[in-house]
Protein backbone atom coordinates (compact mmCIF):
# COMPACT_ATOMS: atom_id res chain seq x y z
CA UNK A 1 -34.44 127.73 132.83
CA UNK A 2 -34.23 130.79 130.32
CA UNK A 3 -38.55 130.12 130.32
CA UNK A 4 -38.33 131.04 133.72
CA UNK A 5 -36.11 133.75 133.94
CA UNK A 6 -38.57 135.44 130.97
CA UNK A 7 -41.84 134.51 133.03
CA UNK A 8 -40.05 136.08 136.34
CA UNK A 9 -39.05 139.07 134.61
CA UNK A 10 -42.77 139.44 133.03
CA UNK A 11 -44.25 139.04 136.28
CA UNK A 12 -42.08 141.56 137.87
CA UNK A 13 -42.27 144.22 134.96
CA UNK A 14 -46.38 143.97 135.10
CA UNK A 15 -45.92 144.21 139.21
CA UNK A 16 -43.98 147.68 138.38
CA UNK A 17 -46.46 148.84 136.09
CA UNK A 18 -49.23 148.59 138.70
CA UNK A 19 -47.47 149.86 141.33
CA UNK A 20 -46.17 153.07 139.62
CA UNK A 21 -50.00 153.82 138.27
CA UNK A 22 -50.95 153.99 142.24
CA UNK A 23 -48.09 155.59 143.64
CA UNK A 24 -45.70 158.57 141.91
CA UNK A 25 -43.65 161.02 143.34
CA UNK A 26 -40.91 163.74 142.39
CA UNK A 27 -38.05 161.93 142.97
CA UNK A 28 -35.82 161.16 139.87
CA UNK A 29 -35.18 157.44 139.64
CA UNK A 30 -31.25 156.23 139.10
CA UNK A 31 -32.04 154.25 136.24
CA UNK A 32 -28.87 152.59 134.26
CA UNK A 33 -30.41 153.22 130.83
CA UNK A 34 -28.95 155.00 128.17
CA UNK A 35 -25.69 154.82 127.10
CA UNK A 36 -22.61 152.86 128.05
CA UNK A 37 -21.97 154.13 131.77
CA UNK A 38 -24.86 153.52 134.56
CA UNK A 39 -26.42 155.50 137.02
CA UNK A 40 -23.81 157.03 139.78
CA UNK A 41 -26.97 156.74 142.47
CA UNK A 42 -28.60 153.96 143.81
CA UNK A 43 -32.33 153.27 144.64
CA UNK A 44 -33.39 154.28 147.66
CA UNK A 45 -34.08 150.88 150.12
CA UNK A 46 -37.27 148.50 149.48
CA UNK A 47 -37.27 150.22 145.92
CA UNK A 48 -37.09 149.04 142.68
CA UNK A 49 -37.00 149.62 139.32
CA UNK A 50 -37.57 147.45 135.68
CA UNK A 51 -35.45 148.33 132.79
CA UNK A 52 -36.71 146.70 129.59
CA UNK A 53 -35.01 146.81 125.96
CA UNK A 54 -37.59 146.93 123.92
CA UNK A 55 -35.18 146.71 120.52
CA UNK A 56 -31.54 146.62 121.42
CA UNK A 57 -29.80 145.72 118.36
CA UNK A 58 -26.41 145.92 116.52
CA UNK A 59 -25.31 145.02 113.05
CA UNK A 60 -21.82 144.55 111.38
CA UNK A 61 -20.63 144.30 107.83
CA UNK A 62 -17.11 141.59 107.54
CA UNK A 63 -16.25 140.69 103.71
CA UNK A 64 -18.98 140.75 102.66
CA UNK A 65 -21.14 139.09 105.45
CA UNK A 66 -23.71 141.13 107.42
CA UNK A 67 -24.16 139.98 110.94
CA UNK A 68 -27.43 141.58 112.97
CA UNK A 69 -27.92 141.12 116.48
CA UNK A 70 -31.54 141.86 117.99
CA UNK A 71 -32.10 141.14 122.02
CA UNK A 72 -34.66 142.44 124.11
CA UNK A 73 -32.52 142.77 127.16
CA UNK A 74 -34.05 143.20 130.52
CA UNK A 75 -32.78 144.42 134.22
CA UNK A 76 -34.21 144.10 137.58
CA UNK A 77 -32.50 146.22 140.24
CA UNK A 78 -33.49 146.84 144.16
CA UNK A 79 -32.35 149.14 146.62
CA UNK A 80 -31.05 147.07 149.27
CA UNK A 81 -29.70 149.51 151.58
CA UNK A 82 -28.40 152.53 152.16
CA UNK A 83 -25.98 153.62 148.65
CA UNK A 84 -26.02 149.62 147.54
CA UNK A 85 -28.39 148.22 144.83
CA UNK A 86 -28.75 144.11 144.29
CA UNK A 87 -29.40 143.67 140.49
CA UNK A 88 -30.57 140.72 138.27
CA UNK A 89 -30.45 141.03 134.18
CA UNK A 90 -30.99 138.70 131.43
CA UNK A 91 -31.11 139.03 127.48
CA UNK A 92 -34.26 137.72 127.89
CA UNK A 93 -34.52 136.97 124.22
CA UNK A 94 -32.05 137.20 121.56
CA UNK A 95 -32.23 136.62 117.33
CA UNK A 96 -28.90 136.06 115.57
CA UNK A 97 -28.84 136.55 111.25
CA UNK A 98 -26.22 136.43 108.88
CA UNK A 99 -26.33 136.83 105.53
CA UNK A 100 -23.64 137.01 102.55
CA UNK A 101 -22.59 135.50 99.59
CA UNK A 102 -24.12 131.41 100.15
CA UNK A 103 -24.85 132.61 103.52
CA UNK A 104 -28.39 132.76 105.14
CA UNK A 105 -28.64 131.34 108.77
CA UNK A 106 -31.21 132.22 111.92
CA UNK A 107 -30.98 131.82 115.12
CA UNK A 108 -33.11 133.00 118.20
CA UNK A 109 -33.96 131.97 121.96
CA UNK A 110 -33.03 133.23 125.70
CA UNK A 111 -29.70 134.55 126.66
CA UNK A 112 -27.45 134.48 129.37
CA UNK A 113 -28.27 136.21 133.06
CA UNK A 114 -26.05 138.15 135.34
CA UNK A 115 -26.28 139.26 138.52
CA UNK A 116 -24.42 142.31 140.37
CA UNK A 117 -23.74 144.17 143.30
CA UNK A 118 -23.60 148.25 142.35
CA UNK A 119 -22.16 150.46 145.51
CA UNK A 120 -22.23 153.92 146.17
CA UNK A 121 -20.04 155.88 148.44
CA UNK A 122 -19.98 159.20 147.35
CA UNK A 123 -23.14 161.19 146.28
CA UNK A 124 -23.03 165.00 146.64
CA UNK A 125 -24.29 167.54 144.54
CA UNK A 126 -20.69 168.26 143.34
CA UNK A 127 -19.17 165.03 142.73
CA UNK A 128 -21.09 161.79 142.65
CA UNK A 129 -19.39 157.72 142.18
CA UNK A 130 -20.45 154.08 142.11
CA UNK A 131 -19.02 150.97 141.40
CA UNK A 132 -20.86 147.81 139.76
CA UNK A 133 -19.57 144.03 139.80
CA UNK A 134 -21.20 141.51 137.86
CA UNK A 135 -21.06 138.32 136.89
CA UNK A 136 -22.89 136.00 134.31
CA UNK A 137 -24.52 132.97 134.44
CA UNK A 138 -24.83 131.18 131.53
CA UNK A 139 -28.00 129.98 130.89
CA UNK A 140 -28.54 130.43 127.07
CA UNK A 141 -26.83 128.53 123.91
CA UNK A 142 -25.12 129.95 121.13
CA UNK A 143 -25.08 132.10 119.48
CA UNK A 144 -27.70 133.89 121.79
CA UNK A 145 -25.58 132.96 124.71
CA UNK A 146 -23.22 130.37 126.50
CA UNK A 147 -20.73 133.60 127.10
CA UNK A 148 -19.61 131.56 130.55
CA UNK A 149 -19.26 133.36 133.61
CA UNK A 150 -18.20 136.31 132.81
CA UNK A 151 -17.44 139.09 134.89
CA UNK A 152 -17.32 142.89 135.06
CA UNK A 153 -16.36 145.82 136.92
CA UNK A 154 -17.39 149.23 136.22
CA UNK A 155 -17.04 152.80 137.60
CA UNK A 156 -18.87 155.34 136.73
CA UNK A 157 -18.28 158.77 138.22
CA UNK A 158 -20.41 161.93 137.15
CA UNK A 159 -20.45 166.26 138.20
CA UNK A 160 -22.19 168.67 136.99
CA UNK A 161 -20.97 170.65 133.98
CA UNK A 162 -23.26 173.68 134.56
CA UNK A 163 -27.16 174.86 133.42
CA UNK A 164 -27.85 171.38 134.54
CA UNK A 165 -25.28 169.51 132.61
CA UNK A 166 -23.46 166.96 133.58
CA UNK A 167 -20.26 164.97 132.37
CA UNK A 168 -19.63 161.46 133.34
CA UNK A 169 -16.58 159.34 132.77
CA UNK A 170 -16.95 155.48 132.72
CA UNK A 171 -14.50 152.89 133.23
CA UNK A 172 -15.08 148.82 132.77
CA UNK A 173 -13.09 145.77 133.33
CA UNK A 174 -13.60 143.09 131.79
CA UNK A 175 -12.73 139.32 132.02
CA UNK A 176 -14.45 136.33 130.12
CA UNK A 177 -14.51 133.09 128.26
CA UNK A 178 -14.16 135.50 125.16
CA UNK A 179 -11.03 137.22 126.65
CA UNK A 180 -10.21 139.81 128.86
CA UNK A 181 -10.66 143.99 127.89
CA UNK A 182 -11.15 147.24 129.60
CA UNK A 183 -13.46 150.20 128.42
CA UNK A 184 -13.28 153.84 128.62
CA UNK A 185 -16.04 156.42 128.31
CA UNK A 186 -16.75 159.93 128.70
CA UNK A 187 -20.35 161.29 128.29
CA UNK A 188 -21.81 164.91 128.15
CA UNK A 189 -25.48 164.99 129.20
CA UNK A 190 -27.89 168.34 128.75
CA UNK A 191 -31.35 169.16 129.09
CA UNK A 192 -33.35 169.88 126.03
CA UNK A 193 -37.06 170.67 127.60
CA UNK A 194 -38.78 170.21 131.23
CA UNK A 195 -39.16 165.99 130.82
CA UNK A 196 -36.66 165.62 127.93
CA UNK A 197 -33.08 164.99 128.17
CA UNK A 198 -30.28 164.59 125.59
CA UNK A 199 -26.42 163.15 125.54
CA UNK A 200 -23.63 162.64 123.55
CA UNK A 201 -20.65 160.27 124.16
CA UNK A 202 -17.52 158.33 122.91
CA UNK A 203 -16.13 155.34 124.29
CA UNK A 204 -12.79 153.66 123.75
CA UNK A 205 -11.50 149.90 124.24
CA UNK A 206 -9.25 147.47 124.04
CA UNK A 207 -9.06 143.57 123.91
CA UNK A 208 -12.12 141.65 124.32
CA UNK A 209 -14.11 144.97 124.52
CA UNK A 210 -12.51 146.57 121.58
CA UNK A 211 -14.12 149.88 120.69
CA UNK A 212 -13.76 153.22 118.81
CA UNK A 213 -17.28 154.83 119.01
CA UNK A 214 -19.57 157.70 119.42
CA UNK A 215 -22.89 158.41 119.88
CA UNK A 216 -25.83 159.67 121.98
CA UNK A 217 -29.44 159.29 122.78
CA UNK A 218 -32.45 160.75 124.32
CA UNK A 219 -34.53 159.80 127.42
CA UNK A 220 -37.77 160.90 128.34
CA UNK A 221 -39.72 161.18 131.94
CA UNK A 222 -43.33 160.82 130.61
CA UNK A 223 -44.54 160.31 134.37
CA UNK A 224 -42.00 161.00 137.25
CA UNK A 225 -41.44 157.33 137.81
CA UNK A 226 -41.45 156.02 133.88
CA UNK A 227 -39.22 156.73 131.51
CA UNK A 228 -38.66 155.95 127.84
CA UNK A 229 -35.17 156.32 125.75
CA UNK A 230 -33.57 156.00 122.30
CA UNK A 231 -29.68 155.60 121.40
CA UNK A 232 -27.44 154.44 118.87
CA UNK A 233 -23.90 154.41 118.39
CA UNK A 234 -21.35 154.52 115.56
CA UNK A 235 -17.82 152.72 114.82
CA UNK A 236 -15.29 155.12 113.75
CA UNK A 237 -13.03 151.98 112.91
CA UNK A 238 -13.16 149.17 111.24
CA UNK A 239 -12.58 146.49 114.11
CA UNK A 240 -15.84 148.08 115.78
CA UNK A 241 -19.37 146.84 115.00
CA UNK A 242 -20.79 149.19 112.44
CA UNK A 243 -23.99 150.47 114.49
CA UNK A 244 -25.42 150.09 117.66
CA UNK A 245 -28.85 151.14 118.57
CA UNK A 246 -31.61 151.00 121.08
CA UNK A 247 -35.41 151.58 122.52
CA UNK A 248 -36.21 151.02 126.04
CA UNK A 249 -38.24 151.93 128.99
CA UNK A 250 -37.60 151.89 132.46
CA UNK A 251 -39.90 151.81 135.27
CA UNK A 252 -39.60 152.97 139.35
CA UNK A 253 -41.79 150.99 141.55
CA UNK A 254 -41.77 151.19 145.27
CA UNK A 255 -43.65 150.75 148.49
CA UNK A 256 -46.71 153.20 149.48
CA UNK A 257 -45.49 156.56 151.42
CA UNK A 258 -46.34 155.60 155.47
């Protein structure tokens, strides 16, 4: 199973990378990566778009013992109709190591999948909201994965903060094998030259999704359908995981202009 969700996700992420070196337009693509909260737009109908981890990875120091998660984490999202957006993702591939005091274990393989429904009712140039569900399906083993069916629901609502600014304030549910928790974040994004973008954010949780963190990142539109970011975030307590980083690239592919 998790060989076939990597070979479909392959398949599909060489299919974008053909299609977007024919076709490319001006349109800015409502990718979900960077950062905690996800895109308040969705793709317009019939397209799609690939968003690959390329080195998502988080590390975390607990008497003594240094825990360092690496997963290459992949999405596939479509436009389906009109403001909704079908969406697939898998940690296609995940590497577990700890190491301490008479402690030295590996562990790697496929993760679990999810799938999700993202909706979005109001776009406008002043105010703009969606709303994600999703729900795993767990098709790795632990530690990579076996989370059970999880499930999420997130809103992420966004307006513009000026000179082409934006804030954006983020809100998850979540419920699990691992617990239940809710999520908070508020993000301040800013534009730093014509194809490169910068934000900064914070996010707080409780429960299962614990967190007391801040951060930011960088994305980059190095053709107006690819783009490539970097971001990393930093506990600022002791329960949180110590860093949290990421490289990615996401990719717009859709069907020839009639």
């Amino acid at each position: 199973m998790q060989r076939r969700i990597g070979s479909m996700f392959a398949a599909a992420g060489l299919l974008a990378v053909a299609t977007t070196l024919v076709h490319a337009d001006d349109d800015v693509p409502a990718f979900d990566r960077p950062g905690l909260a996800f895109a308040t737009a969705t793709l317009p109908h019939a397209s799609c778009a690939w968003e690959q981890g390329l080195f998502d990875a988080d590390t975390d120091r607990v008497a003594r013992v240094r825990t360092t998660d690496v997963v290459a984490d992949s999405l596939l999202h479509c436009g389906v109709a009109d403001g909704v957006e079908l969406q697939l993702g898998a940690d296609s591939w995940g590497r577990v190591d700890v190491r301490g005091p008479g402690v030295s274990t590996s562990a790697s393989g496929g993760g679990d999948a999810r799938i999700g429904v993202k909706v979005a009712p109001w776009n406008s140039e002043a105010f703009s909201l969606a709303v994600l569900a999703t729900a795993g399906v767990p098709t790795g083993r632990a530690p990579i994965g076996g989370g059970g069916h999880a499930r999420d629901l997130g809103v992420s609502m966004a307006w513009p903060a000026g000179d082409d600014r934006s804030m954006t304030l983020y809100a998850d549910r979540h419920w699990g094998r691992d617990g239940n928790g809710a999520l908070v974040a508020l993000a301040y994004g800013f534009p730093l030259r014509d194809r490169l973008a910068g934000y900064v954010e914070g996010g707080v949780g409780s429960g299962a999704s614990h967190a007391r963190e801040a951060g930011g990142g960088l994305s980059w539109m190095a053709t107006p359908r690819v783009q490539f970011d970097a971001s990393f975030l930093r506990a600022l307590d002791r329960a949180t995981t110590d860093w949290q980083a990421g490289i990615g690239v996401s990719i717009l592919f859709a069907p020839a202009p009639s």
